[in-house]
Every structure is written in structure tokens, then in C-alpha cells.
N, C-alpha and C. Protein backbone atom coordinates (compact mmCIF):
# COMPACT_ATOMS: atom_id res chain seq x y z
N UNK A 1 88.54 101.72 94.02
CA UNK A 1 88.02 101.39 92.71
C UNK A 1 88.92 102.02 91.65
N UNK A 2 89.38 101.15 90.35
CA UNK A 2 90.06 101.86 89.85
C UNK A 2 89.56 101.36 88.24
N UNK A 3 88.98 102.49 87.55
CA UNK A 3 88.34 102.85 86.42
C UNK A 3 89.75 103.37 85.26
N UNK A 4 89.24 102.15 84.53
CA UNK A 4 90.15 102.52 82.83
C UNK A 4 89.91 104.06 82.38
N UNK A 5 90.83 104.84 81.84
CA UNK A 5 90.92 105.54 81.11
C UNK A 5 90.54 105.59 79.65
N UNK A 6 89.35 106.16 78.76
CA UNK A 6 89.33 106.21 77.63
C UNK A 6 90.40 106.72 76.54
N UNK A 7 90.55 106.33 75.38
CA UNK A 7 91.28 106.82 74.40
C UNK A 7 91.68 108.19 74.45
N UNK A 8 90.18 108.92 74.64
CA UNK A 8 89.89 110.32 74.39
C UNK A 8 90.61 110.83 75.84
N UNK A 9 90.27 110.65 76.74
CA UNK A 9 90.92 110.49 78.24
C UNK A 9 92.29 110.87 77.93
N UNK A 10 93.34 109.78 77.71
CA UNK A 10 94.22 109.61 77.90
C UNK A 10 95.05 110.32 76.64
N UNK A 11 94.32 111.01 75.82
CA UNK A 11 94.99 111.82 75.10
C UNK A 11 94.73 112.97 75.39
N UNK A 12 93.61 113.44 76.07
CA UNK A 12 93.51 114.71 76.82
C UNK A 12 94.55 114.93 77.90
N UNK A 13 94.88 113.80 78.35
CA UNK A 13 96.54 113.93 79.93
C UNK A 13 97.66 114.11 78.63
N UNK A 14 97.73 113.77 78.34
CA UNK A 14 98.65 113.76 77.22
C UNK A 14 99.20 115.34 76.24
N UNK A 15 97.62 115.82 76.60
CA UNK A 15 98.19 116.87 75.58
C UNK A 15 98.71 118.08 77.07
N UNK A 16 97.95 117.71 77.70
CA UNK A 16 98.37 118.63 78.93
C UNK A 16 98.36 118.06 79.78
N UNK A 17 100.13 117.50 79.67
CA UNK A 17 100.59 116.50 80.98
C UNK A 17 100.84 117.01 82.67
N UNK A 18 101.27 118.04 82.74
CA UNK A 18 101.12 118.53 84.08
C UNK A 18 99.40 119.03 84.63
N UNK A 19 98.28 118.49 83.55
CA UNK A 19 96.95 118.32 84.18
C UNK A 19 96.67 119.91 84.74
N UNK A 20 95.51 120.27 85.65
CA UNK A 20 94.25 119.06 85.65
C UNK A 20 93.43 118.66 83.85
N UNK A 21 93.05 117.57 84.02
CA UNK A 21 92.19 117.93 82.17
C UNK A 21 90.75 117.90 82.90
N UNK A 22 89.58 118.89 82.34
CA UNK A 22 88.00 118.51 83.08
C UNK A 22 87.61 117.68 81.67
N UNK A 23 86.87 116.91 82.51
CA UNK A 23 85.52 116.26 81.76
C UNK A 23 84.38 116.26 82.20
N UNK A 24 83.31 116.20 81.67
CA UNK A 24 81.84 116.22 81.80
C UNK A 24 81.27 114.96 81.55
N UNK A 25 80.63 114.30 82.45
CA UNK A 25 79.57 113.19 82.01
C UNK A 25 78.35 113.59 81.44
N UNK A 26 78.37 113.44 80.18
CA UNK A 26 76.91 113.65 79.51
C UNK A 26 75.91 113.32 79.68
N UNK A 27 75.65 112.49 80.52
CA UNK A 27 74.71 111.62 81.10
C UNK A 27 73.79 112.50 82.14
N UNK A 28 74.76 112.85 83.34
CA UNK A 28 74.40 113.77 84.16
C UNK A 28 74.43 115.30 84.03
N UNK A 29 75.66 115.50 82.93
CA UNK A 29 76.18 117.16 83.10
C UNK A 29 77.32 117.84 84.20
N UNK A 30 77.73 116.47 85.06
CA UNK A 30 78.35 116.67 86.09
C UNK A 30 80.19 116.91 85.40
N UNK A 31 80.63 117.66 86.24
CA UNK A 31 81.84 117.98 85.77
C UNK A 31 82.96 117.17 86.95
N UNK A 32 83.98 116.80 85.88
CA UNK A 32 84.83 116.35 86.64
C UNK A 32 86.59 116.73 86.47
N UNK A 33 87.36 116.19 87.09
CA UNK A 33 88.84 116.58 87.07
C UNK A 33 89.57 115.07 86.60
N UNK A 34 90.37 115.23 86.18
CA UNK A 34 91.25 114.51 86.14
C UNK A 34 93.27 114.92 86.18
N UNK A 35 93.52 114.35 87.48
CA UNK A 35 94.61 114.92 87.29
C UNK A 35 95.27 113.32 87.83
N UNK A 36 96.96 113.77 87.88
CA UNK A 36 98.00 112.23 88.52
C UNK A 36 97.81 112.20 89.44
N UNK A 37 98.44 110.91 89.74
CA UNK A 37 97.85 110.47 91.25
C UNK A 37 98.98 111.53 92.24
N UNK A 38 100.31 111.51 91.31
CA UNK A 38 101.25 112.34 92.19
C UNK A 38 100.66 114.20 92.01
N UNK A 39 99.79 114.87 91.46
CA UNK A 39 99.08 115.64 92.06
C UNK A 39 98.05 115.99 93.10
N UNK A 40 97.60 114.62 93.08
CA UNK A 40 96.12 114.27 93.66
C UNK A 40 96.99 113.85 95.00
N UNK A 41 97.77 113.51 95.63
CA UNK A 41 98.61 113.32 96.59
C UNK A 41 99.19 114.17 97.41
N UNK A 42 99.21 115.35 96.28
CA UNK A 42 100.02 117.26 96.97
C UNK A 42 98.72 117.43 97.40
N UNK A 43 97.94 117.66 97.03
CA UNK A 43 96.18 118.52 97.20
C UNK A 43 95.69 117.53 98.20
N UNK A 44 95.95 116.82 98.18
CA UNK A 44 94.96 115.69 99.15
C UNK A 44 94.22 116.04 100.43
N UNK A 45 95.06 116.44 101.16
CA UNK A 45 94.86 117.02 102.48
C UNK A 45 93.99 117.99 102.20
N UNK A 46 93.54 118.96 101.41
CA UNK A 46 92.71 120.10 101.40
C UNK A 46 91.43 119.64 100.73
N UNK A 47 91.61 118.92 100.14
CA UNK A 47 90.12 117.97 99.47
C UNK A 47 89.30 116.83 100.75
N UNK A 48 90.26 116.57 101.89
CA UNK A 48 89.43 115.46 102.98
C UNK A 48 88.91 116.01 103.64
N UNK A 49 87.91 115.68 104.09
CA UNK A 49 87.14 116.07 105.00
C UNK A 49 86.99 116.22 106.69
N UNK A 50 88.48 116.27 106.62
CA UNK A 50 88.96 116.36 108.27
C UNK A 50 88.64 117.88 108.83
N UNK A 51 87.55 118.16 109.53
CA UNK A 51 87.55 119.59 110.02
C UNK A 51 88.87 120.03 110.47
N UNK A 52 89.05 121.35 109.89
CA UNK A 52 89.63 122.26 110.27
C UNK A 52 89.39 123.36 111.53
N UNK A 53 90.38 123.78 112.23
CA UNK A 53 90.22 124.10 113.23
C UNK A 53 91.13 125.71 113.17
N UNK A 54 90.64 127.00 112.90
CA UNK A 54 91.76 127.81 112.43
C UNK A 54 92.33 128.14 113.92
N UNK A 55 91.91 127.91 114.99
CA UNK A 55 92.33 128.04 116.28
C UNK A 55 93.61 127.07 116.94
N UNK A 56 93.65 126.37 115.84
CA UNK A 56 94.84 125.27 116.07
C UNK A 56 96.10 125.87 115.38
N UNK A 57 95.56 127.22 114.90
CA UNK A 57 96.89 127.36 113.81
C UNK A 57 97.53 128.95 115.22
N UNK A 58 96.74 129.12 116.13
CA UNK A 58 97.46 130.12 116.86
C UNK A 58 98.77 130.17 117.85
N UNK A 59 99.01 128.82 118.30
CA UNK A 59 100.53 128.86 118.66
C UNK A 59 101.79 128.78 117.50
N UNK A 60 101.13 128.22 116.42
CA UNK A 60 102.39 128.21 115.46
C UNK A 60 102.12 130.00 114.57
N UNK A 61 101.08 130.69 114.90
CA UNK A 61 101.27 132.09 114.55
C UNK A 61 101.63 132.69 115.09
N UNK A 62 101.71 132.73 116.74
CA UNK A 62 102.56 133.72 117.63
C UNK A 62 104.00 133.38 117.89
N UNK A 63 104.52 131.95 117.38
CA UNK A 63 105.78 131.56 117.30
C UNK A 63 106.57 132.59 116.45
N UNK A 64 105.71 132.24 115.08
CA UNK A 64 106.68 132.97 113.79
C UNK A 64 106.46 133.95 114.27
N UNK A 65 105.21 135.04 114.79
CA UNK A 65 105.32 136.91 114.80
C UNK A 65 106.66 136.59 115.50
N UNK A 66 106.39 136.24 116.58
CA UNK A 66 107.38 136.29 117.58
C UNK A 66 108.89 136.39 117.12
N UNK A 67 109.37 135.05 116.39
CA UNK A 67 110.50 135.14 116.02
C UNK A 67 110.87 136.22 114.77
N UNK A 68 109.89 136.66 114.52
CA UNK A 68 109.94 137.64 113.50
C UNK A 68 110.03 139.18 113.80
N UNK A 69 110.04 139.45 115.22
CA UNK A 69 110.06 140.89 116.11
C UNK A 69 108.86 141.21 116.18
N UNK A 70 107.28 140.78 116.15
CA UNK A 70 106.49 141.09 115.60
C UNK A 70 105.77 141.74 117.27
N UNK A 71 106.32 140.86 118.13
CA UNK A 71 106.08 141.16 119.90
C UNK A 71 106.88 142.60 120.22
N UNK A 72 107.68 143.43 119.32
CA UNK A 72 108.25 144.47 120.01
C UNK A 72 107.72 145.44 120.10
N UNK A 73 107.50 145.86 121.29
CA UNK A 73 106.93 147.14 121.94
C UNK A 73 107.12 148.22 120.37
N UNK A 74 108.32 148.42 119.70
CA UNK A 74 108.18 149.53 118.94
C UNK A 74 107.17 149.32 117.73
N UNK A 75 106.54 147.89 117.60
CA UNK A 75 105.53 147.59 116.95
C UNK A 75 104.16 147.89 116.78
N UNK A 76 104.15 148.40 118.12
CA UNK A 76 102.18 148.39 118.13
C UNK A 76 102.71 150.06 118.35
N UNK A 77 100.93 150.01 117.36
CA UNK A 77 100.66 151.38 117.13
C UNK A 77 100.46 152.65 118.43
């Protein structure tokens, strides 16, 4: 779905072009963001709703200690 930008909108990106600008619907009170699509594209991945798994991140953490000396005996306390 792709919704027009108001006057007021589009002079709010405008005055602060590297974004985000918030707006509020008065209606509800609900707050919102508006940023580019080429921001909304960097962030993307952390806004979907794909569970995360922090247990998926443990072979690529013992890689880097690893390559980083982090495995040497003169390391641990």
C-alpha cells in the first residue's frame, strides 16, 4: 500500500532530510515514524519478525575469540 505524503509531511523530510521525522495521528494519539525507504531498508531486518535465535550466533563467536587469541591458555584467569 502506498499512501501520499501531505504538504506538512513532506516538508517535515525536508527540513530533516537524513530523517526519522515522528508524527502523531490525532485521531488515535498513535505515534508514528517516517523515514526513506533507503533507511527503512538498513533497519529492516531488526523491525521483522523473524525470531531470533542468540544461540545461532555461538559458532561465529568462538570463531572471532578464537582468531582473536581469546582460546589461549595465558587467558583464563
Amino acid at each position: 500500500m502506498t499512501t501520499r505524503l501531505s504538504e506538512e509531511q513532506r516538508q517535515a523530510l525536508e527540513r530533516q532530510p537524513a530523517g526519522p521525522v515522528y508524527v502523531v495521528d490525532e485521531a488515535t494519539r498513535s505515534s508514528y515514524v517516517l523515514l526513506s525507504a533507503a533507511a527503512y531498508q538498513r533497519v529492516r531486518a531488526l523491525l521483522e519478525e523473524d525470531p531470533f535465535d542468540v544461540r545461532e550466533m555461538v559458532p561465529l563467536i568462538e570463531q572471532v575469540t578464537s582468531k582473536e587469541g581469546w582460546d589461549d591458555p595465558e587467558m583464563s584467569p
